[in-house]
PDB file of N, CA and C in Angstrom:
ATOM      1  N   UNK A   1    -124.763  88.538  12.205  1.00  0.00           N
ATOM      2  CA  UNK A   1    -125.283  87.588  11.229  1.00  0.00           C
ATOM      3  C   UNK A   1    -124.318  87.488  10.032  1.00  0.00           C
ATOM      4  N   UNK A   2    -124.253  86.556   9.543  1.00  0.00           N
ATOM      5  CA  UNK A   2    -123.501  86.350   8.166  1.00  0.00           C
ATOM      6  C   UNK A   2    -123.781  86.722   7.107  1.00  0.00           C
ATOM      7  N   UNK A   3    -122.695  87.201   6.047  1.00  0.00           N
ATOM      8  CA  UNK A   3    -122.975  87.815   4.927  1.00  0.00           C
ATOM      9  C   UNK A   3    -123.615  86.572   3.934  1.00  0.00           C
ATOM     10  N   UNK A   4    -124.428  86.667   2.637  1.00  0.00           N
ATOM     11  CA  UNK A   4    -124.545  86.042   1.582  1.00  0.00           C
ATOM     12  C   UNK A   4    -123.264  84.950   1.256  1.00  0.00           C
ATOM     13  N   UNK A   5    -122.102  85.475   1.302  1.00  0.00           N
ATOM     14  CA  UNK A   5    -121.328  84.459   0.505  1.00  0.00           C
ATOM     15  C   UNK A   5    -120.995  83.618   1.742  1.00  0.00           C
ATOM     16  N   UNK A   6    -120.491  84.085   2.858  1.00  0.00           N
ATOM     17  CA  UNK A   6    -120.510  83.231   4.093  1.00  0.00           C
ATOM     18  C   UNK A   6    -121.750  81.829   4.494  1.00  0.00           C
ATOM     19  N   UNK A   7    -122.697  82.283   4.423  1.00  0.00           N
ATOM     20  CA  UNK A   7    -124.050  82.053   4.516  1.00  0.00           C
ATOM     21  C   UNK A   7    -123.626  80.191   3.629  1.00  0.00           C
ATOM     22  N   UNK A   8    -123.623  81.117   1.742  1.00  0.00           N
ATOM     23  CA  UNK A   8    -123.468  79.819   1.212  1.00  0.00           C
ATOM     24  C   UNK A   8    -122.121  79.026   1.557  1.00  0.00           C
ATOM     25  N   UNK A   9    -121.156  79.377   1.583  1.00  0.00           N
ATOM     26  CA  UNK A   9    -119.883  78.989   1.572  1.00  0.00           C
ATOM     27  C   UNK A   9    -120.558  77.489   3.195  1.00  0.00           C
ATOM     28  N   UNK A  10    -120.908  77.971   4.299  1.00  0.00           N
ATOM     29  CA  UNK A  10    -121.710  76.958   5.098  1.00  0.00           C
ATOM     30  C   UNK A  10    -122.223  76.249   4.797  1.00  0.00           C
ATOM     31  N   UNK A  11    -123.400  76.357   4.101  1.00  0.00           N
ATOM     32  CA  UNK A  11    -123.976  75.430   3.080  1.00  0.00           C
ATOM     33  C   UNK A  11    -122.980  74.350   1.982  1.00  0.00           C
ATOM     34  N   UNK A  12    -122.330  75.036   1.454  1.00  0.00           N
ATOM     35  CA  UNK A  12    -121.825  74.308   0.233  1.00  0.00           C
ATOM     36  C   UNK A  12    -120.933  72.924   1.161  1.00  0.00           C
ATOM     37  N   UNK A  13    -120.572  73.931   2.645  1.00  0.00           N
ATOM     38  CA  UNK A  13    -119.348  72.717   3.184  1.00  0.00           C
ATOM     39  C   UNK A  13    -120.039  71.835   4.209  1.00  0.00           C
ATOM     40  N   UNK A  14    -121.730  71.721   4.343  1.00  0.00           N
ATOM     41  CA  UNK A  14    -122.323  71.255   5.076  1.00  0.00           C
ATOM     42  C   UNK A  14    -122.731  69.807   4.573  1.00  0.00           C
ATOM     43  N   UNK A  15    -122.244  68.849   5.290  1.00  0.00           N
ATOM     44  CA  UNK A  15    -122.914  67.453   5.146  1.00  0.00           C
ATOM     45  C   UNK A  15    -124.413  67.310   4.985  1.00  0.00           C
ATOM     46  N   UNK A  16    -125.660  68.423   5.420  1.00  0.00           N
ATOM     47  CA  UNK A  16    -126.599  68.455   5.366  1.00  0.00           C
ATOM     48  C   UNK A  16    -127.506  68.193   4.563  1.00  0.00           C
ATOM     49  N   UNK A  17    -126.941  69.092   3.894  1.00  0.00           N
ATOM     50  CA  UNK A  17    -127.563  69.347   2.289  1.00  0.00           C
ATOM     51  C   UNK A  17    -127.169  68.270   1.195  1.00  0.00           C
ATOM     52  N   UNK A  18    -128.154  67.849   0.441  1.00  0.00           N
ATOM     53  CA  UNK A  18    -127.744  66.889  -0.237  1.00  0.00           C
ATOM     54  C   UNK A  18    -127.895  67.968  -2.155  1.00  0.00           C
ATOM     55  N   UNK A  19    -128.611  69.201  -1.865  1.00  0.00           N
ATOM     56  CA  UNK A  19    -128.962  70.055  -2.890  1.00  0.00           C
ATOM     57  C   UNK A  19    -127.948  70.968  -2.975  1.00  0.00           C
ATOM     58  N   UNK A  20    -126.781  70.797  -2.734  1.00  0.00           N
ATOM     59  CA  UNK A  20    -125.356  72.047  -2.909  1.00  0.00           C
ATOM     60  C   UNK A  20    -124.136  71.187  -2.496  1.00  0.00           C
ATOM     61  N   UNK A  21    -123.368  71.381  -3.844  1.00  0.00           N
ATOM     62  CA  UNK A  21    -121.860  70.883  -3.343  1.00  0.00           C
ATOM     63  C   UNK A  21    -121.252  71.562  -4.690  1.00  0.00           C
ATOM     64  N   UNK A  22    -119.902  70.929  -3.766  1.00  0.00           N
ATOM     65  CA  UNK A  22    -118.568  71.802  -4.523  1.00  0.00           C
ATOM     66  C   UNK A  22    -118.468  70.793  -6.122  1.00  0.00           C
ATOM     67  N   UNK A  23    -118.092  71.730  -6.875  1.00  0.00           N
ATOM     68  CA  UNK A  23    -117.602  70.781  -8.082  1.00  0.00           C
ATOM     69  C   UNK A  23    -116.422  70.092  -7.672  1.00  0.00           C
ATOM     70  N   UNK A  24    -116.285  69.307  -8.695  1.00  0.00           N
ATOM     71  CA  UNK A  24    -114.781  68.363  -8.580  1.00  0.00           C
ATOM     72  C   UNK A  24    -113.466  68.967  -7.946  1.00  0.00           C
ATOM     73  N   UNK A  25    -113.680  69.679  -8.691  1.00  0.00           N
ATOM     74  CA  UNK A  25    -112.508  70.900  -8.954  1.00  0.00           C
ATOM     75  C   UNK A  25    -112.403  71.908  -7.654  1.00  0.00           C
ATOM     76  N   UNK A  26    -113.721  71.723  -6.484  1.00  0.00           N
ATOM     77  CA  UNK A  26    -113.925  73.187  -5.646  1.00  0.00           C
ATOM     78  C   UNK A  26    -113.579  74.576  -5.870  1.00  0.00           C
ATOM     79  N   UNK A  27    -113.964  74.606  -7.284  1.00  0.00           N
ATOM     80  CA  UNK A  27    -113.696  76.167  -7.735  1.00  0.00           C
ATOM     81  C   UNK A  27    -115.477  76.468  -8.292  1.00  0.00           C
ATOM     82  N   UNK A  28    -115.851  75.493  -8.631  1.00  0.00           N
ATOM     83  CA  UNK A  28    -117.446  75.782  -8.438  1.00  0.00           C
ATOM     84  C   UNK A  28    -118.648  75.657  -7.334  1.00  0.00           C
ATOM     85  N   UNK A  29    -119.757  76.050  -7.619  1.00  0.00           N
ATOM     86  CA  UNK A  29    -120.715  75.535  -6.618  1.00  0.00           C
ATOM     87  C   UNK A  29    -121.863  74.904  -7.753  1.00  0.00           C
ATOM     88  N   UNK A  30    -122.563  73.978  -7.755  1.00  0.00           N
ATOM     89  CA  UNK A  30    -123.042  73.125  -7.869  1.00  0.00           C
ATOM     90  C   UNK A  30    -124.239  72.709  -7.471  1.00  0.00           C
ATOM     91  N   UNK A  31    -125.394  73.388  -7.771  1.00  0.00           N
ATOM     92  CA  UNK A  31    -126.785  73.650  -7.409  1.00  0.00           C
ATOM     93  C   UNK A  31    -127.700  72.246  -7.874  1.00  0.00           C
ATOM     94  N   UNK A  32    -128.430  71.893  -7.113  1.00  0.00           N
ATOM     95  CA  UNK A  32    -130.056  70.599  -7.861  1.00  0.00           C
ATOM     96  C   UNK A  32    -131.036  71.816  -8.040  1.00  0.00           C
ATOM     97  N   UNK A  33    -131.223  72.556  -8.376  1.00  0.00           N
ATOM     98  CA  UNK A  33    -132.371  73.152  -8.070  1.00  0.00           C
ATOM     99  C   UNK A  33    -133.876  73.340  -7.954  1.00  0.00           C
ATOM    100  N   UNK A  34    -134.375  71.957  -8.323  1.00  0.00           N
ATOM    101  CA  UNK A  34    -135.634  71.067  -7.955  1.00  0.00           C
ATOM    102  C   UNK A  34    -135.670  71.228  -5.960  1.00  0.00           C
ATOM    103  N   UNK A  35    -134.519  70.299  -5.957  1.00  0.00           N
ATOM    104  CA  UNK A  35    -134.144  70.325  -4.620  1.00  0.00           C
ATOM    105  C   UNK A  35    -133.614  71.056  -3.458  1.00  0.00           C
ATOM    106  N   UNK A  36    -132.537  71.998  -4.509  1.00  0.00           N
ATOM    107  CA  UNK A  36    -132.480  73.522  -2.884  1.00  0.00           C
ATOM    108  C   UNK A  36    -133.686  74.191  -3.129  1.00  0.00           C
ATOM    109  N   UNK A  37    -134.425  73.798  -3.872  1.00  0.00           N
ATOM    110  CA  UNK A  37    -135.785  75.102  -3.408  1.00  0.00           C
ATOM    111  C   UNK A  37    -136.663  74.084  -2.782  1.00  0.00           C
ATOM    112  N   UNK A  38    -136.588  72.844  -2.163  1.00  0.00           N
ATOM    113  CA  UNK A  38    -137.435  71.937  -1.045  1.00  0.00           C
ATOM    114  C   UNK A  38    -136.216  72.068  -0.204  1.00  0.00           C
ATOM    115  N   UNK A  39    -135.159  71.806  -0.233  1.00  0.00           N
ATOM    116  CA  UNK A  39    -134.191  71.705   1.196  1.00  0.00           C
ATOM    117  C   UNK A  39    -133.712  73.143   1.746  1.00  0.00           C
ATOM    118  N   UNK A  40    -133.835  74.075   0.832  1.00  0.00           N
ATOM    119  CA  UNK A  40    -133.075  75.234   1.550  1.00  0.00           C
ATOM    120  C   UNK A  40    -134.387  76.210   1.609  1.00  0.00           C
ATOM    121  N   UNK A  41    -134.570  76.637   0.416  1.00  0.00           N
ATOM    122  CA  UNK A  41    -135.380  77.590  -0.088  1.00  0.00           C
ATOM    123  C   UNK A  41    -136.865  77.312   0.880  1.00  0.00           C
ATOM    124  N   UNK A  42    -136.874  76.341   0.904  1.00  0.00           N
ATOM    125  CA  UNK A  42    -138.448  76.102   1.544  1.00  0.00           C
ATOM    126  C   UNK A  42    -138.545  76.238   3.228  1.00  0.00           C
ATOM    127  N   UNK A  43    -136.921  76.513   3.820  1.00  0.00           N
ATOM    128  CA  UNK A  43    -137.465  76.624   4.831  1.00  0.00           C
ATOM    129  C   UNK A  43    -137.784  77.687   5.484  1.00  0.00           C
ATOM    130  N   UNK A  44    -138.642  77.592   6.432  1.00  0.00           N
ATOM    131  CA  UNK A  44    -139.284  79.113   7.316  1.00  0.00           C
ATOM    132  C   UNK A  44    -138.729  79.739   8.530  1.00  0.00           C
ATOM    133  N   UNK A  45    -138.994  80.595   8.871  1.00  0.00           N
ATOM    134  CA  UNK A  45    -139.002  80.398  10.764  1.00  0.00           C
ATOM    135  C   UNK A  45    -137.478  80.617  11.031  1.00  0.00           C
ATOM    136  N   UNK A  46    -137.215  80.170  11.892  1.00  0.00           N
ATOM    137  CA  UNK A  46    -135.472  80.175  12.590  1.00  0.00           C
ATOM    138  C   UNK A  46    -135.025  78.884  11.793  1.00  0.00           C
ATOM    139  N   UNK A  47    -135.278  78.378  10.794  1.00  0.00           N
ATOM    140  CA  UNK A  47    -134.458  77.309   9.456  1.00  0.00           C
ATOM    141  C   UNK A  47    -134.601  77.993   8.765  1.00  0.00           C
ATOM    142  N   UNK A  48    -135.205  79.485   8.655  1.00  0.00           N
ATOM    143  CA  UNK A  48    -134.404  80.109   7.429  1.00  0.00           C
ATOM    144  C   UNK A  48    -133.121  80.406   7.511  1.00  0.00           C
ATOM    145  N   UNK A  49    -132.562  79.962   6.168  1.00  0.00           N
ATOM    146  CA  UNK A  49    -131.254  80.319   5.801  1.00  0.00           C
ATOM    147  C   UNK A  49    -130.891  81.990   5.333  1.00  0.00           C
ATOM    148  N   UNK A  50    -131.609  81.808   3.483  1.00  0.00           N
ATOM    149  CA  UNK A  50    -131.642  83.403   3.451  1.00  0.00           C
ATOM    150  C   UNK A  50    -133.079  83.704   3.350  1.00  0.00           C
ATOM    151  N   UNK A  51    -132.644  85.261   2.807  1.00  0.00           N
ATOM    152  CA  UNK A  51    -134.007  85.988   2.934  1.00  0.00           C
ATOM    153  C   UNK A  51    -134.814  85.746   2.364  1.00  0.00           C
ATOM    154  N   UNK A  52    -134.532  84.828   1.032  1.00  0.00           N
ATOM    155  CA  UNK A  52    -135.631  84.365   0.149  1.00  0.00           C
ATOM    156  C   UNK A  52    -136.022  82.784   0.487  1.00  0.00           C
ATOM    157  N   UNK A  53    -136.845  83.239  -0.353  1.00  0.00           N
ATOM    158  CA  UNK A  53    -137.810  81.608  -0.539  1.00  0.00           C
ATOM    159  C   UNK A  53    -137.816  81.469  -1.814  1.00  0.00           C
ATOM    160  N   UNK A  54    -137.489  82.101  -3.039  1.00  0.00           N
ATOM    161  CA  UNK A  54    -137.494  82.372  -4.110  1.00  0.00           C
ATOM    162  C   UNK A  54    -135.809  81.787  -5.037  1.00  0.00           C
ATOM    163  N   UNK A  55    -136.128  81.277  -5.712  1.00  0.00           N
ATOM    164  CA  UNK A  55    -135.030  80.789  -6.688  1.00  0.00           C
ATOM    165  C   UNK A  55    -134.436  82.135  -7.033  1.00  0.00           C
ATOM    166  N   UNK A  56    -135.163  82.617  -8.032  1.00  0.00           N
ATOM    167  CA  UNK A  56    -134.861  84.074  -8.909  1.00  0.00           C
ATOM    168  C   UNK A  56    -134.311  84.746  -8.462  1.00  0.00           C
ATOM    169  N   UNK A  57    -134.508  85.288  -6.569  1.00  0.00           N
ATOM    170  CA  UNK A  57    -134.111  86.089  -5.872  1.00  0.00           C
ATOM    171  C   UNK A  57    -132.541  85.553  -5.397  1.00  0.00           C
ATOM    172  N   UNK A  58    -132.821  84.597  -5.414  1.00  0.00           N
ATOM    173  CA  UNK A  58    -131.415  83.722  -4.449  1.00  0.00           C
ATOM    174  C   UNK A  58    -130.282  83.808  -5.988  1.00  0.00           C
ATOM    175  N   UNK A  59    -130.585  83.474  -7.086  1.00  0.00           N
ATOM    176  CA  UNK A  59    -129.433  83.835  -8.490  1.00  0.00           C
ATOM    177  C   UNK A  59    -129.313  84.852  -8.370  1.00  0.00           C
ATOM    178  N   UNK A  60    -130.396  85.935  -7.954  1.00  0.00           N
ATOM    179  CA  UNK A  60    -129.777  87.443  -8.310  1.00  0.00           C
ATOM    180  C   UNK A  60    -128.668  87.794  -7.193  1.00  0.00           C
ATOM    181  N   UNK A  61    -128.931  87.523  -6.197  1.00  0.00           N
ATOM    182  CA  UNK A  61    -127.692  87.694  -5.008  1.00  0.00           C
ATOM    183  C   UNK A  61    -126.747  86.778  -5.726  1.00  0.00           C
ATOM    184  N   UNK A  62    -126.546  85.665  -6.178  1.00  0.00           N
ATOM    185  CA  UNK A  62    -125.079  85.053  -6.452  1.00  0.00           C
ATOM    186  C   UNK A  62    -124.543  86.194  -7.691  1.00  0.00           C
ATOM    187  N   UNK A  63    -125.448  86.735  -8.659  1.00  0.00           N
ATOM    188  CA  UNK A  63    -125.098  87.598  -9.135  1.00  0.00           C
ATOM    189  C   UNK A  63    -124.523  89.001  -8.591  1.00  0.00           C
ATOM    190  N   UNK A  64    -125.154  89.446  -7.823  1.00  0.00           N
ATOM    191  CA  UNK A  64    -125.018  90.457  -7.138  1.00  0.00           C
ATOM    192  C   UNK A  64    -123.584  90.220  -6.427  1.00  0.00           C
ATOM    193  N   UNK A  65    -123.378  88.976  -6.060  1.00  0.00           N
ATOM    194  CA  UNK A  65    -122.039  88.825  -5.447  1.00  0.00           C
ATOM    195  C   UNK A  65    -120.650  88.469  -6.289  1.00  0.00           C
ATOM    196  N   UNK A  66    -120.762  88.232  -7.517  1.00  0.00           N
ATOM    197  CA  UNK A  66    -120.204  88.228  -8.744  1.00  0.00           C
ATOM    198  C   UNK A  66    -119.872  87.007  -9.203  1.00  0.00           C
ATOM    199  N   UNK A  67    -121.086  86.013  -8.715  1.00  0.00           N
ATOM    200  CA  UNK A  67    -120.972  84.436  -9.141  1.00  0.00           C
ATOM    201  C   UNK A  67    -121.681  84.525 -10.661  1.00  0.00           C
ATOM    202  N   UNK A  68    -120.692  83.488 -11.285  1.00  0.00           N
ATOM    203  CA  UNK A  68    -121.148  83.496 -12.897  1.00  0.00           C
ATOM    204  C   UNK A  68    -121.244  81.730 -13.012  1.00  0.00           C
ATOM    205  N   UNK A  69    -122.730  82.021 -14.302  1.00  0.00           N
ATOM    206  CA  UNK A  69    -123.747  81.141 -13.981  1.00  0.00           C
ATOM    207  C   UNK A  69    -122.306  80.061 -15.285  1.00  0.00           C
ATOM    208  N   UNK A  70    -122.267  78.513 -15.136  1.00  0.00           N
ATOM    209  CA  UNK A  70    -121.055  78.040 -16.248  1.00  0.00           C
ATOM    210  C   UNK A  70    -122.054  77.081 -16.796  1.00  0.00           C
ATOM    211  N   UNK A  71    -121.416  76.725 -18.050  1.00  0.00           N
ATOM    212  CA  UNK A  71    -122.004  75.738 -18.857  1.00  0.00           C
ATOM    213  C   UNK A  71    -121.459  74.355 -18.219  1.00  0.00           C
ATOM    214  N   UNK A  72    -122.531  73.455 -17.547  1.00  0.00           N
ATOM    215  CA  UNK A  72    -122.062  72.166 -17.184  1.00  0.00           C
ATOM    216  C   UNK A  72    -120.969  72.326 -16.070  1.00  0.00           C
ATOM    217  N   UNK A  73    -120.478  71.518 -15.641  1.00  0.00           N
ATOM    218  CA  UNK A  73    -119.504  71.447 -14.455  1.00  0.00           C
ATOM    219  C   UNK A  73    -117.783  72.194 -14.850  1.00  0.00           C
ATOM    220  N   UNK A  74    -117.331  72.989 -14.158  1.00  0.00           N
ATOM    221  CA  UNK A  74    -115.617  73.218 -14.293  1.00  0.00           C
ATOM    222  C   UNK A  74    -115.318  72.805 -15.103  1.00  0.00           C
ATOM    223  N   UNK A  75    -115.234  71.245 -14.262  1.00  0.00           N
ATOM    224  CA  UNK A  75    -114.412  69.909 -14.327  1.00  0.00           C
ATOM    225  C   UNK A  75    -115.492  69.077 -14.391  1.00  0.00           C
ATOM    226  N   UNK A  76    -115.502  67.815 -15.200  1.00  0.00           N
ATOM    227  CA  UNK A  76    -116.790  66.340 -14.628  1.00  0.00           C
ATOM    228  C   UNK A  76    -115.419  66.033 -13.657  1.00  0.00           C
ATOM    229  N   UNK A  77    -116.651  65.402 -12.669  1.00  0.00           N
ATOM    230  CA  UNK A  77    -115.759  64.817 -11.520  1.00  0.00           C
ATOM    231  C   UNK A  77    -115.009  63.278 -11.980  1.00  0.00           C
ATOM    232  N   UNK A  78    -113.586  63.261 -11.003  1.00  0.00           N
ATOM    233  CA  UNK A  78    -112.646  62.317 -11.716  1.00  0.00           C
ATOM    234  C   UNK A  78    -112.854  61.147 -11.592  1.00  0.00           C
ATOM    235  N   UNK A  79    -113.559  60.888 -10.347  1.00  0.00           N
ATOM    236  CA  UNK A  79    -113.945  59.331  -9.970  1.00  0.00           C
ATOM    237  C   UNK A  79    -115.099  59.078 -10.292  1.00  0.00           C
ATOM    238  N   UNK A  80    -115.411  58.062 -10.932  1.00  0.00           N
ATOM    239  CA  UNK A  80    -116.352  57.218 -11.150  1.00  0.00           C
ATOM    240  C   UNK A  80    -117.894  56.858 -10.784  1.00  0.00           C
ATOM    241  N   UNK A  81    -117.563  56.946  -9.686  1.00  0.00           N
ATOM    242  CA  UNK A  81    -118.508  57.011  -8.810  1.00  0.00           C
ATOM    243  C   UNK A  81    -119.673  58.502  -8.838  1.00  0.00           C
ATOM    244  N   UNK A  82    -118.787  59.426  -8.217  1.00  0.00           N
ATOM    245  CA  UNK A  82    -119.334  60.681  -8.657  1.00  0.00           C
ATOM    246  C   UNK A  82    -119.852  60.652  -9.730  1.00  0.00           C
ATOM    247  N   UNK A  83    -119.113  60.696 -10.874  1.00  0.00           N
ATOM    248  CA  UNK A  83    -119.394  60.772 -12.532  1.00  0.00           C
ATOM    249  C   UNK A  83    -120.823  60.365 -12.771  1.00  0.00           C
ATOM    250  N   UNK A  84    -120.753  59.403 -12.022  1.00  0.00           N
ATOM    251  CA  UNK A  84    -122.246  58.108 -12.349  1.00  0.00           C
ATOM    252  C   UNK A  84    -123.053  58.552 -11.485  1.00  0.00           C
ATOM    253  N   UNK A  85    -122.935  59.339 -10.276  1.00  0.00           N
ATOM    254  CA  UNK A  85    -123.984  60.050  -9.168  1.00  0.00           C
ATOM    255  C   UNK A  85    -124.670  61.344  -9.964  1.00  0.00           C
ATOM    256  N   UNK A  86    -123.893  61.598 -10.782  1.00  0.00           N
ATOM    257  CA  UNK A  86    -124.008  63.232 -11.141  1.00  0.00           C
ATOM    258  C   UNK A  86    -125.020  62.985 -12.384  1.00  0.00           C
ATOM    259  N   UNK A  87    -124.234  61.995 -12.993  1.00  0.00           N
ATOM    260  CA  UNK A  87    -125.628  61.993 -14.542  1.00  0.00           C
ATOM    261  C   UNK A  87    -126.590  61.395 -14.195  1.00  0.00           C
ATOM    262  N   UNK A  88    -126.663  60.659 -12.911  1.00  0.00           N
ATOM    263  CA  UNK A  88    -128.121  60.058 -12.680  1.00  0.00           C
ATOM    264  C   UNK A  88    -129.033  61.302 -12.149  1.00  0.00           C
ATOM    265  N   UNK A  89    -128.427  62.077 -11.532  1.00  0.00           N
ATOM    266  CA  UNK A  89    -129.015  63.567 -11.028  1.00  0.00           C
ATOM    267  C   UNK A  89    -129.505  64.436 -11.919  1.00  0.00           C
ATOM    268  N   UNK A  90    -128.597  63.961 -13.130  1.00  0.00           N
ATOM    269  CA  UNK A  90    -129.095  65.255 -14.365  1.00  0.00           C
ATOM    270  C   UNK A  90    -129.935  64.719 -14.907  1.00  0.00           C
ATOM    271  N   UNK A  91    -130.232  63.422 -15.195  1.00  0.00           N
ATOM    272  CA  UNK A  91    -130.835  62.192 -15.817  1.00  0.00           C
ATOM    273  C   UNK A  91    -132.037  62.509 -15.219  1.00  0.00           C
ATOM    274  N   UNK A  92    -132.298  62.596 -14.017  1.00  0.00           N
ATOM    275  CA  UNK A  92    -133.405  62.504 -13.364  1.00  0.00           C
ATOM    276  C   UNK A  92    -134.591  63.712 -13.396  1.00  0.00           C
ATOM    277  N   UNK A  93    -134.065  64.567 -14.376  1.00  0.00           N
ATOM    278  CA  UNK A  93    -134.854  65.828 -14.783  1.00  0.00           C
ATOM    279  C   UNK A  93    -134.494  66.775 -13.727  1.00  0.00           C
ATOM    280  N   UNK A  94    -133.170  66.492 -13.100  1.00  0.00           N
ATOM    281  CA  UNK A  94    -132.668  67.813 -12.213  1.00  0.00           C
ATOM    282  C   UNK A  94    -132.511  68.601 -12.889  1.00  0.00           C
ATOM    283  N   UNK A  95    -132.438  69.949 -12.456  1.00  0.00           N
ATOM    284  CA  UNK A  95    -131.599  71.127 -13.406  1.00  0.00           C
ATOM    285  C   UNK A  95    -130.167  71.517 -12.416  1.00  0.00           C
ATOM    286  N   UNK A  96    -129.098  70.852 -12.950  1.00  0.00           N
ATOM    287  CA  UNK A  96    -128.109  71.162 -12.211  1.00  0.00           C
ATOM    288  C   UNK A  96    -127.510  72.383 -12.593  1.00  0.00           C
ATOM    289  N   UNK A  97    -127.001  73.877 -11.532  1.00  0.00           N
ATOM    290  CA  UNK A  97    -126.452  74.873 -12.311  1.00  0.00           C
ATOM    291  C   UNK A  97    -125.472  74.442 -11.376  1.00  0.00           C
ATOM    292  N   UNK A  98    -124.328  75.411 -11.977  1.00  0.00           N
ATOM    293  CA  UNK A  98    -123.221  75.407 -11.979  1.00  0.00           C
ATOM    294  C   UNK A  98    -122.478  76.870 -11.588  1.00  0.00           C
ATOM    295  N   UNK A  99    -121.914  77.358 -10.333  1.00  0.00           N
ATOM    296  CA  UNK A  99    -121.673  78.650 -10.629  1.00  0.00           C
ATOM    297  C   UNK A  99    -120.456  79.180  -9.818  1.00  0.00           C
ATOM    298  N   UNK A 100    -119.369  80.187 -10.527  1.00  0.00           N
ATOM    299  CA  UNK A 100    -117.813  80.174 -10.665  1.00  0.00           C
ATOM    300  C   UNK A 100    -117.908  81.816  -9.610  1.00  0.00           C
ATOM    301  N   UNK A 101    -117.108  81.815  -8.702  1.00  0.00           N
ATOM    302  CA  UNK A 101    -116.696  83.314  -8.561  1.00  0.00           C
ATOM    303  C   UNK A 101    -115.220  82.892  -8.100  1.00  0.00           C
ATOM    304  N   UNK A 102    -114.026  83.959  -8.324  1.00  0.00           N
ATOM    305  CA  UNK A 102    -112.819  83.638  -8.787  1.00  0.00           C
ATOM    306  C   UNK A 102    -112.268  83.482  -6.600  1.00  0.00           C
ATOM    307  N   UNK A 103    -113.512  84.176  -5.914  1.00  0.00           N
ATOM    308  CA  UNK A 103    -113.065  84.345  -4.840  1.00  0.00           C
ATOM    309  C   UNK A 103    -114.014  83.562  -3.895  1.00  0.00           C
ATOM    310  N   UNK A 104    -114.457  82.479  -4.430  1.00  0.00           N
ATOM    311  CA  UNK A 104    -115.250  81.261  -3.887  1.00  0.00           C
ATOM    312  C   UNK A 104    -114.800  80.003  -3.967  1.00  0.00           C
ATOM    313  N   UNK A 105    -113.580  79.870  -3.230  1.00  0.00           N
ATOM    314  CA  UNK A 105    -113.274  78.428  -3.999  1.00  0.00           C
ATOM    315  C   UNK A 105    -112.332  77.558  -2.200  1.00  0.00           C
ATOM    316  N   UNK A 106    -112.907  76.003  -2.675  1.00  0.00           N
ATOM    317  CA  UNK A 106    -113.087  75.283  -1.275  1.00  0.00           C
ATOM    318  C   UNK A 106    -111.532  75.380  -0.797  1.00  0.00           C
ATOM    319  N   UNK A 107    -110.073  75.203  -1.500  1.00  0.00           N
ATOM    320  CA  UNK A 107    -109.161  75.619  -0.908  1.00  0.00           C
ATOM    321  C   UNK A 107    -108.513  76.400  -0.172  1.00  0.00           C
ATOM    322  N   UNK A 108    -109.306  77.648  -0.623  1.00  0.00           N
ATOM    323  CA  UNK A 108    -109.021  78.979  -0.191  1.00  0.00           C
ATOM    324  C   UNK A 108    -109.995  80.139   0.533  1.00  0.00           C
ATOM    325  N   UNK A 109    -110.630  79.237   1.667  1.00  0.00           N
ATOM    326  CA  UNK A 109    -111.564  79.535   2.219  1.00  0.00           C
ATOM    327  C   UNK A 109    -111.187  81.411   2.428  1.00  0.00           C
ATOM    328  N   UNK A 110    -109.957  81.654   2.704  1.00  0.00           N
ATOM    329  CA  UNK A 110    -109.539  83.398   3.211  1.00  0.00           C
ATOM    330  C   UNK A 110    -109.816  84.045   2.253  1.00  0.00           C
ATOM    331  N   UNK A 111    -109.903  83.888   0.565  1.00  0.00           N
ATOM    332  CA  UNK A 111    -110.556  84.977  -0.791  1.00  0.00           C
ATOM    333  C   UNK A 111    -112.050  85.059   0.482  1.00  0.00           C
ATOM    334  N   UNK A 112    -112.738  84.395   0.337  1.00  0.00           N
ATOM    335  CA  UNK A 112    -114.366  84.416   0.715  1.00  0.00           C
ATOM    336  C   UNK A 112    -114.481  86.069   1.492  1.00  0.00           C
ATOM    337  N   UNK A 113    -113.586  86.631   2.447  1.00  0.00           N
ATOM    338  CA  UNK A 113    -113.624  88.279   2.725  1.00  0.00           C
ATOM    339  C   UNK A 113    -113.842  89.104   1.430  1.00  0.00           C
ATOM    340  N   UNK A 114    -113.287  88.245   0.274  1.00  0.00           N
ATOM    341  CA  UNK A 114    -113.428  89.804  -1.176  1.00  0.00           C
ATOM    342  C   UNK A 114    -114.391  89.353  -1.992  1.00  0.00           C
ATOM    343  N   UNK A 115    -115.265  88.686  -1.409  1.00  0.00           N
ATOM    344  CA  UNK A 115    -116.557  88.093  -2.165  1.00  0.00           C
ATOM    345  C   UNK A 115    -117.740  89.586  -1.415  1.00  0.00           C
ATOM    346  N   UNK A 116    -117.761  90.580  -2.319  1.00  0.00           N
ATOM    347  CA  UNK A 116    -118.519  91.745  -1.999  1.00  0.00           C
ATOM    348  C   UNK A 116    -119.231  91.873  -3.072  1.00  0.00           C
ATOM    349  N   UNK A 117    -120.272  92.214  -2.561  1.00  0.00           N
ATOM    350  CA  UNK A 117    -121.611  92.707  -3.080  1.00  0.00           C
ATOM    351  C   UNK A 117    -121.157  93.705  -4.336  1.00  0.00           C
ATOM    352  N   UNK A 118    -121.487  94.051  -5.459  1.00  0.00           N
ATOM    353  CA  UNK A 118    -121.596  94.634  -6.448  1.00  0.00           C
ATOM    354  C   UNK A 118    -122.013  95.988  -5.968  1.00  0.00           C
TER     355      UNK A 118
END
């Protein structure tokens, strides 16, 4: 079975999910969290992802894995489009977080091995 950061790192690069993506920049991850706790968090059974169902529990593992929570995005994204996708998301009473680990990032999928547990 896959570790925590593996787990998300799937998620983050999955067309699926419309509640997790990479920042502009792919040095962040980029949470709705209204919405990964109905698209991810909520599911049961063999669609569970992780062990929780719980928000609180699921930050403390990004913590636990040494993801740090950022103010607002990296980067705002460069195109336009995005830009205008993203504040309608925040606009919309999302709570978008935002969160950095130095060995999570979409270029460099091979750091993701030194993404260890605390």
């Amino acid at each position: 079975s896959l570790s925590f950061p593996q787990k998300l790192w799937k998620l983050v690069e999955s067309q699926q999910f419309r509640s997790i993506w990479w920042s502009e920049s792919g040095k962040c991850v980029a949470i709705d969290e209204q919405l990964f706790k109905e698209e991810v968090l909520g599911r049961a059974g063999p669609l569970q992802i992780f062990a929780t169902q719980n928000m609180k529990s699921f930050l403390r593992q990004l913590n636990l894995y040494g993801f740090t929570k950022m103010q607002g995005d990296c980067k705002r994204s460069a195109s336009l489009p995005e830009f205008l996708a993203e504040e309608a998301a925040a606009s919309a009473h999302s709570k978008i977080l935002y969160y950095y680990n130095i060995n999570f990032n979409r270029e460099h999928p091979h750091l993701l091995e030194k993404c260890k547990r605390k």
